[in-house]
N, C-alpha and C. Protein backbone atom coordinates (compact mmCIF):
# COMPACT_ATOMS: atom_id res chain seq x y z
N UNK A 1 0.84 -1.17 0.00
CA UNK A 1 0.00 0.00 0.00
C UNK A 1 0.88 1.24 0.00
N UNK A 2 0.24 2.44 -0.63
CA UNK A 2 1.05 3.32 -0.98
C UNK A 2 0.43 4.65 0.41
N UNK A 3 0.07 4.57 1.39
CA UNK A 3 -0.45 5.39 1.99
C UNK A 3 -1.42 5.82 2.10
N UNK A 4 -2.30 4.82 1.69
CA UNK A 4 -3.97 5.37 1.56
C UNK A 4 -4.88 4.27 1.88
N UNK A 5 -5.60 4.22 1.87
CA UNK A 5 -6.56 3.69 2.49
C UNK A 5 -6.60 2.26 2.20
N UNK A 6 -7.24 1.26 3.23
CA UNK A 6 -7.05 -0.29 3.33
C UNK A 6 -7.67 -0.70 2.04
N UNK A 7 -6.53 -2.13 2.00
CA UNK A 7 -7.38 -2.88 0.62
C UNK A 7 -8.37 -3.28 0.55
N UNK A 8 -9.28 -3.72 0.20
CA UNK A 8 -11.02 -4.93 0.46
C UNK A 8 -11.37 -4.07 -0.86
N UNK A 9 -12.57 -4.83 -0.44
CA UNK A 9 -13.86 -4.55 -2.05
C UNK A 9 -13.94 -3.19 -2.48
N UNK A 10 -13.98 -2.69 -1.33
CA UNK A 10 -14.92 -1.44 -1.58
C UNK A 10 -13.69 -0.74 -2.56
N UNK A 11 -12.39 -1.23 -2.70
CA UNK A 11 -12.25 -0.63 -3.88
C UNK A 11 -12.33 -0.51 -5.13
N UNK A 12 -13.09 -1.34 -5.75
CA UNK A 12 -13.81 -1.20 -7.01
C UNK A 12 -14.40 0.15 -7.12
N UNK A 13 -15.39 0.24 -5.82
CA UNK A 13 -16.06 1.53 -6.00
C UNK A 13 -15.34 2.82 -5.68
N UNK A 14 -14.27 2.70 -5.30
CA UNK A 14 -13.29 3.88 -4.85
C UNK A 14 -12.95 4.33 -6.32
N UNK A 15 -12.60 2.92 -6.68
CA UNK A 15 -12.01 3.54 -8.72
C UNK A 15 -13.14 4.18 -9.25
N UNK A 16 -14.16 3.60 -9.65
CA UNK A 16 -15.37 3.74 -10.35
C UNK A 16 -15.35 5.79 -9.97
N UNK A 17 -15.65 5.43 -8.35
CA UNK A 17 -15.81 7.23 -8.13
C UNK A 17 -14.65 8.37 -8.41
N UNK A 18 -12.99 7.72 -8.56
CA UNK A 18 -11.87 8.59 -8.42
C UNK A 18 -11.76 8.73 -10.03
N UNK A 19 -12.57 7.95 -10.47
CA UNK A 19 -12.66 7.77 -12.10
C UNK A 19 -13.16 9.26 -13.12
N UNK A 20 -14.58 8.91 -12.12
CA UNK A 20 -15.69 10.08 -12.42
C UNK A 20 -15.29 11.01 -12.10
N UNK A 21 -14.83 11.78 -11.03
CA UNK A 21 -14.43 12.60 -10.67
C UNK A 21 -12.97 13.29 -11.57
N UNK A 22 -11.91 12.10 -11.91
CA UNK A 22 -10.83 12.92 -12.79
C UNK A 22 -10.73 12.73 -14.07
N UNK A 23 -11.68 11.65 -14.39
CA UNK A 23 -11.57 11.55 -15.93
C UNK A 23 -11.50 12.95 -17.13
N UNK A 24 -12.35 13.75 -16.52
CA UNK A 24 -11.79 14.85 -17.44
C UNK A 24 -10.29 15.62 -17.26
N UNK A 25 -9.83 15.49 -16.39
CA UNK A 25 -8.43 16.06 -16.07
C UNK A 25 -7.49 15.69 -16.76
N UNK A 26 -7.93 13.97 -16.36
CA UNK A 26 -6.99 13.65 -16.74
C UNK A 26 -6.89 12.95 -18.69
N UNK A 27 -7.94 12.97 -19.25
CA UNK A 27 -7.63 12.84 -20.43
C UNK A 27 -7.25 14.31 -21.45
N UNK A 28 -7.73 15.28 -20.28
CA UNK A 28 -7.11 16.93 -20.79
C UNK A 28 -5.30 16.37 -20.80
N UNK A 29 -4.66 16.13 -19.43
CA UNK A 29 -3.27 16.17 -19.39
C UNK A 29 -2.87 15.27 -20.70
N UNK A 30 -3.29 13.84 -20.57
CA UNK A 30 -2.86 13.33 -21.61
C UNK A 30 -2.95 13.32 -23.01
N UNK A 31 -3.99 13.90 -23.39
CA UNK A 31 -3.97 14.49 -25.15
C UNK A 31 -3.08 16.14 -24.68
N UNK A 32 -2.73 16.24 -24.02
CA UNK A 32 -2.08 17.63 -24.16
C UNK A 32 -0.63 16.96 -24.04
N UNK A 33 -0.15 15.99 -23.41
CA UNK A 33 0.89 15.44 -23.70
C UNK A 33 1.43 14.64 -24.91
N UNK A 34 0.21 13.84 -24.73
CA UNK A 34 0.63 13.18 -25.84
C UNK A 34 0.15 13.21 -27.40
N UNK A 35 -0.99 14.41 -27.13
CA UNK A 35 -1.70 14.93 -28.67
C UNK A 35 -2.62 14.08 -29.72
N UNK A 36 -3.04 12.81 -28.92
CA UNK A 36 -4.28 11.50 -28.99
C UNK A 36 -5.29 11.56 -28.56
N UNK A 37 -6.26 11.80 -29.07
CA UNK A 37 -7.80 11.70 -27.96
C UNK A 37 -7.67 9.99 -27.78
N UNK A 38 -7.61 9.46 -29.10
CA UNK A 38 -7.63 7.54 -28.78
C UNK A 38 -6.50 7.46 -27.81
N UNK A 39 -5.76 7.59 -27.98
CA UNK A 39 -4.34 7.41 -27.30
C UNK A 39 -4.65 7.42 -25.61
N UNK A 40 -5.38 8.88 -25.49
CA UNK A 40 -5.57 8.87 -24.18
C UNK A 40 -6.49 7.97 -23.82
N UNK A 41 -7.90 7.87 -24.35
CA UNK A 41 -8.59 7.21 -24.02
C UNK A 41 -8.03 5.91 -23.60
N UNK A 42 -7.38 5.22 -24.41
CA UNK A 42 -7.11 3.93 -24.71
C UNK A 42 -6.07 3.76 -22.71
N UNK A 43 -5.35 4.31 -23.03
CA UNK A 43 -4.85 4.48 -21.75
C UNK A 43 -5.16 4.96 -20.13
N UNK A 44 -6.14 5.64 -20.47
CA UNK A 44 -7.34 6.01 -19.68
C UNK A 44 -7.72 4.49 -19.08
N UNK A 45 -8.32 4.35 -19.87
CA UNK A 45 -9.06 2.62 -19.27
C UNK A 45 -8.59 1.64 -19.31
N UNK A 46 -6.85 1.28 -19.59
CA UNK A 46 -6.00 0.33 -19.13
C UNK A 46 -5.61 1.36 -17.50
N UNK A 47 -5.87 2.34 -17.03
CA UNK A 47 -5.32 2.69 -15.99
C UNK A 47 -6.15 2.52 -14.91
N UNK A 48 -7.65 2.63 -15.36
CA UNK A 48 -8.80 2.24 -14.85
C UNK A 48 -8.54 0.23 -14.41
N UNK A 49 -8.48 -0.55 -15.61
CA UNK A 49 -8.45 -1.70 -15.01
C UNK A 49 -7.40 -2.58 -14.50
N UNK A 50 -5.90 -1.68 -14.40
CA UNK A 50 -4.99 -1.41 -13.52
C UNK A 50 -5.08 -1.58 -12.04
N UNK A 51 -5.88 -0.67 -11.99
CA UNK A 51 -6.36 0.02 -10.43
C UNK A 51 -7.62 -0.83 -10.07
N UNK A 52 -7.89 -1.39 -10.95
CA UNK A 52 -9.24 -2.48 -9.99
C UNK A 52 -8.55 -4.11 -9.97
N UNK A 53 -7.31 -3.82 -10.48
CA UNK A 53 -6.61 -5.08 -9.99
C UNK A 53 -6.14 -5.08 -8.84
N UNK A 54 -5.50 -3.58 -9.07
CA UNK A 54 -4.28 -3.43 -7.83
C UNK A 54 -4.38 -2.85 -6.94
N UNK A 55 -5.35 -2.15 -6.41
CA UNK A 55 -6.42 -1.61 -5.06
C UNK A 55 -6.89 -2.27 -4.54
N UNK A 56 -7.39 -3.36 -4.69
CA UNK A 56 -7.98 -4.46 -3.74
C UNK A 56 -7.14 -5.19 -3.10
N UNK A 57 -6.31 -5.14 -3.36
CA UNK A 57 -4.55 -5.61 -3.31
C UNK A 57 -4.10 -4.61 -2.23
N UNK A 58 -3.43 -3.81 -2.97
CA UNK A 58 -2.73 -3.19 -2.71
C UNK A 58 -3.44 -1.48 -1.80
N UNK A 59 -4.40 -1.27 -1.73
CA UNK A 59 -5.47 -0.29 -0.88
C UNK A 59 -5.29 0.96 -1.98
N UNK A 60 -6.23 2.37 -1.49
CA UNK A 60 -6.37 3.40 -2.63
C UNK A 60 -5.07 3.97 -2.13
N UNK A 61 -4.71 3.90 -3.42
CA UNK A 61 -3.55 5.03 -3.03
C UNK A 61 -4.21 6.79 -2.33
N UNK A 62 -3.12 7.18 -1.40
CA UNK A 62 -2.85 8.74 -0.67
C UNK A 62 -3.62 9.28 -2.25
N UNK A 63 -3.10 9.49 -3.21
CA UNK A 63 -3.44 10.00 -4.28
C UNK A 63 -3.66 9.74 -5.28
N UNK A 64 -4.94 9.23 -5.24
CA UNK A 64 -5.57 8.22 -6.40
C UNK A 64 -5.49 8.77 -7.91
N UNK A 65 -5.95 9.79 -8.01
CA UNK A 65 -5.96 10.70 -9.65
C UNK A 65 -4.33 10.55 -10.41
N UNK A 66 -3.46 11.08 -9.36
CA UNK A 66 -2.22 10.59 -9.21
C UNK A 66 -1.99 9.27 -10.01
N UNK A 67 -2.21 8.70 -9.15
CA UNK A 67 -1.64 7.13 -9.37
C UNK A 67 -2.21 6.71 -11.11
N UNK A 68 -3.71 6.95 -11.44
CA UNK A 68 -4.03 6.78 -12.61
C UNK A 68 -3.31 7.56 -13.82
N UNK A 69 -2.91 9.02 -13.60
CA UNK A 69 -1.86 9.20 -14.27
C UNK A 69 -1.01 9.11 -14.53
N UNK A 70 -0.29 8.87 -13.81
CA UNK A 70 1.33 8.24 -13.70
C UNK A 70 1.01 6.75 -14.82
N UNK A 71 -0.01 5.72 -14.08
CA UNK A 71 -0.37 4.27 -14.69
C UNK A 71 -0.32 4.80 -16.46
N UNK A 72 -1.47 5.59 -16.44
CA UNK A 72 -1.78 6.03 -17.79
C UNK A 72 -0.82 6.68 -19.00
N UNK A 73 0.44 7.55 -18.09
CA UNK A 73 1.80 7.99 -19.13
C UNK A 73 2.19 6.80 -19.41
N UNK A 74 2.67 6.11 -18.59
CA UNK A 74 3.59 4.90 -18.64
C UNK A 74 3.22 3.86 -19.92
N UNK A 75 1.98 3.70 -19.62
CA UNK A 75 1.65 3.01 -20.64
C UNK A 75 1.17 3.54 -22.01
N UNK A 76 0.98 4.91 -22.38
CA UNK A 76 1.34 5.50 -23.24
C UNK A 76 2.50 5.43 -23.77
N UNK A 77 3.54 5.84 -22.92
CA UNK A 77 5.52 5.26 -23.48
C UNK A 77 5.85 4.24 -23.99
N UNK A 78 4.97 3.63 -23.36
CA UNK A 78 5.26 1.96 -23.54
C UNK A 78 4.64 1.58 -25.29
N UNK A 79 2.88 2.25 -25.46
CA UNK A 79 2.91 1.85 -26.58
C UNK A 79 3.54 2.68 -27.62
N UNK A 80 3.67 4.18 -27.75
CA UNK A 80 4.65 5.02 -28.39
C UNK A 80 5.74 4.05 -28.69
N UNK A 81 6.54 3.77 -27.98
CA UNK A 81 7.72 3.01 -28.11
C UNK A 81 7.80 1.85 -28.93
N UNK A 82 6.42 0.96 -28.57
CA UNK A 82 6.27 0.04 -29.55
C UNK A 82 5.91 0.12 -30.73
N UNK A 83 5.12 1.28 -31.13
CA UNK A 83 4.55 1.15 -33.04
C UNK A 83 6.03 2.57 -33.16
N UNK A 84 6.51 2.88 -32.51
CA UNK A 84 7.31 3.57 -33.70
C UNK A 84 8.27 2.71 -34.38
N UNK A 85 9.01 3.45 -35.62
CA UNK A 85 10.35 2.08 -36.40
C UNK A 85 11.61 2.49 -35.66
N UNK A 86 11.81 0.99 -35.63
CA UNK A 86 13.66 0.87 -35.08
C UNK A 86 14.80 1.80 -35.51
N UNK A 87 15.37 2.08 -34.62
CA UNK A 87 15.95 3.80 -34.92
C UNK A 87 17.41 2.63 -35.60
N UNK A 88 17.87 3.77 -36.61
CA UNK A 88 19.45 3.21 -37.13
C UNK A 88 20.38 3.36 -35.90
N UNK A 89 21.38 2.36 -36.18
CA UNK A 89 22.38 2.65 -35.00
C UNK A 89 23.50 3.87 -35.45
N UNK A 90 23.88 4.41 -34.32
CA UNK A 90 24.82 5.39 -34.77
C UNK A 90 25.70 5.43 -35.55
N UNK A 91 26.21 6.41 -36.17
CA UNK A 91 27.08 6.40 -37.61
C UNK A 91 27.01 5.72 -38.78
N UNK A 92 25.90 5.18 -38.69
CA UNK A 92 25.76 4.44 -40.16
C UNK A 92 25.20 5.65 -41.40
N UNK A 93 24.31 6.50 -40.51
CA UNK A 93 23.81 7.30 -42.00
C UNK A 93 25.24 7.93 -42.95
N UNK A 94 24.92 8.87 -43.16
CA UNK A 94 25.15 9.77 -44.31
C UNK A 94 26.82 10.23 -43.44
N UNK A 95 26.24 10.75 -42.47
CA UNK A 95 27.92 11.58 -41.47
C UNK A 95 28.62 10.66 -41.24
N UNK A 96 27.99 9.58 -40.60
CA UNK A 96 28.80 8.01 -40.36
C UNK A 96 29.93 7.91 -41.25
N UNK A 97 29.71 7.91 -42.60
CA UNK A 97 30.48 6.95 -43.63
C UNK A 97 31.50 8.65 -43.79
N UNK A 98 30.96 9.78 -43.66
CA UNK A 98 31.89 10.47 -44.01
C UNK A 98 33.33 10.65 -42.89
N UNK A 99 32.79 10.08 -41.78
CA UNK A 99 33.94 10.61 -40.71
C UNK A 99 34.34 8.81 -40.92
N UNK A 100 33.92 7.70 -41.08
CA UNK A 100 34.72 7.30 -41.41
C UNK A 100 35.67 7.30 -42.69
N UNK A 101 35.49 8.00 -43.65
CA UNK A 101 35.94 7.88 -44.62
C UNK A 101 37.59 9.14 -44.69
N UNK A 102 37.02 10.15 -43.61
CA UNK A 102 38.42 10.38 -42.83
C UNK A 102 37.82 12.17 -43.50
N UNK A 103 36.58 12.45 -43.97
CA UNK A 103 36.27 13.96 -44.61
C UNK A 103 35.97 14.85 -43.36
């Protein structure tokens, strides 16, 4: 537990309400970060069923809105990271071949 309140059932309904309450905040922060309405959404409600795993578990976090954002960047990075293409390794482009080539 992160400082907040005991684990049991009732946190389903702790999410459900910390939900309602920041869902607009927090899909403002994240299309302003990350410039996705899907994007956020999509992450939005992996952060949502995150937190109804891991609250019953683990109790509401001190700062629940918190915690769903933090859940919600992360896994934004995570898929960013995955659909973009594999970056070249260094010095191979264009400058690469010239500093090896001694120009």
């Amino acid at each position: 537990m992160t400082g907040g309140r005991a684990a049991g059932p009732g946190a389903a309904h702790s999410v459900e309400a910390v939900f309602r309450e920041e869902r607009g905040r927090l899909l403002a922060v994240l299309v302003r970060q990350f410039g996705d309405l899907d994007l956020a959404e999509e992450v939005a409600s992996e952060a949502v069923a995150a937190a109804l795993e891991r609250w019953p578990v683990d109790g509401v976090p001190a700062r629940p809105g918190a915690w769903l954002l933090t859940t919600a960047r992360r896994r934004a990075v995570d898929l960013l990271r995955r659909d973009r293409p594999p970056r070249r390794p260094r010095g191979r482009g264009r400058a690469g071949r010239a500093r090896r080539a001694g120009r």
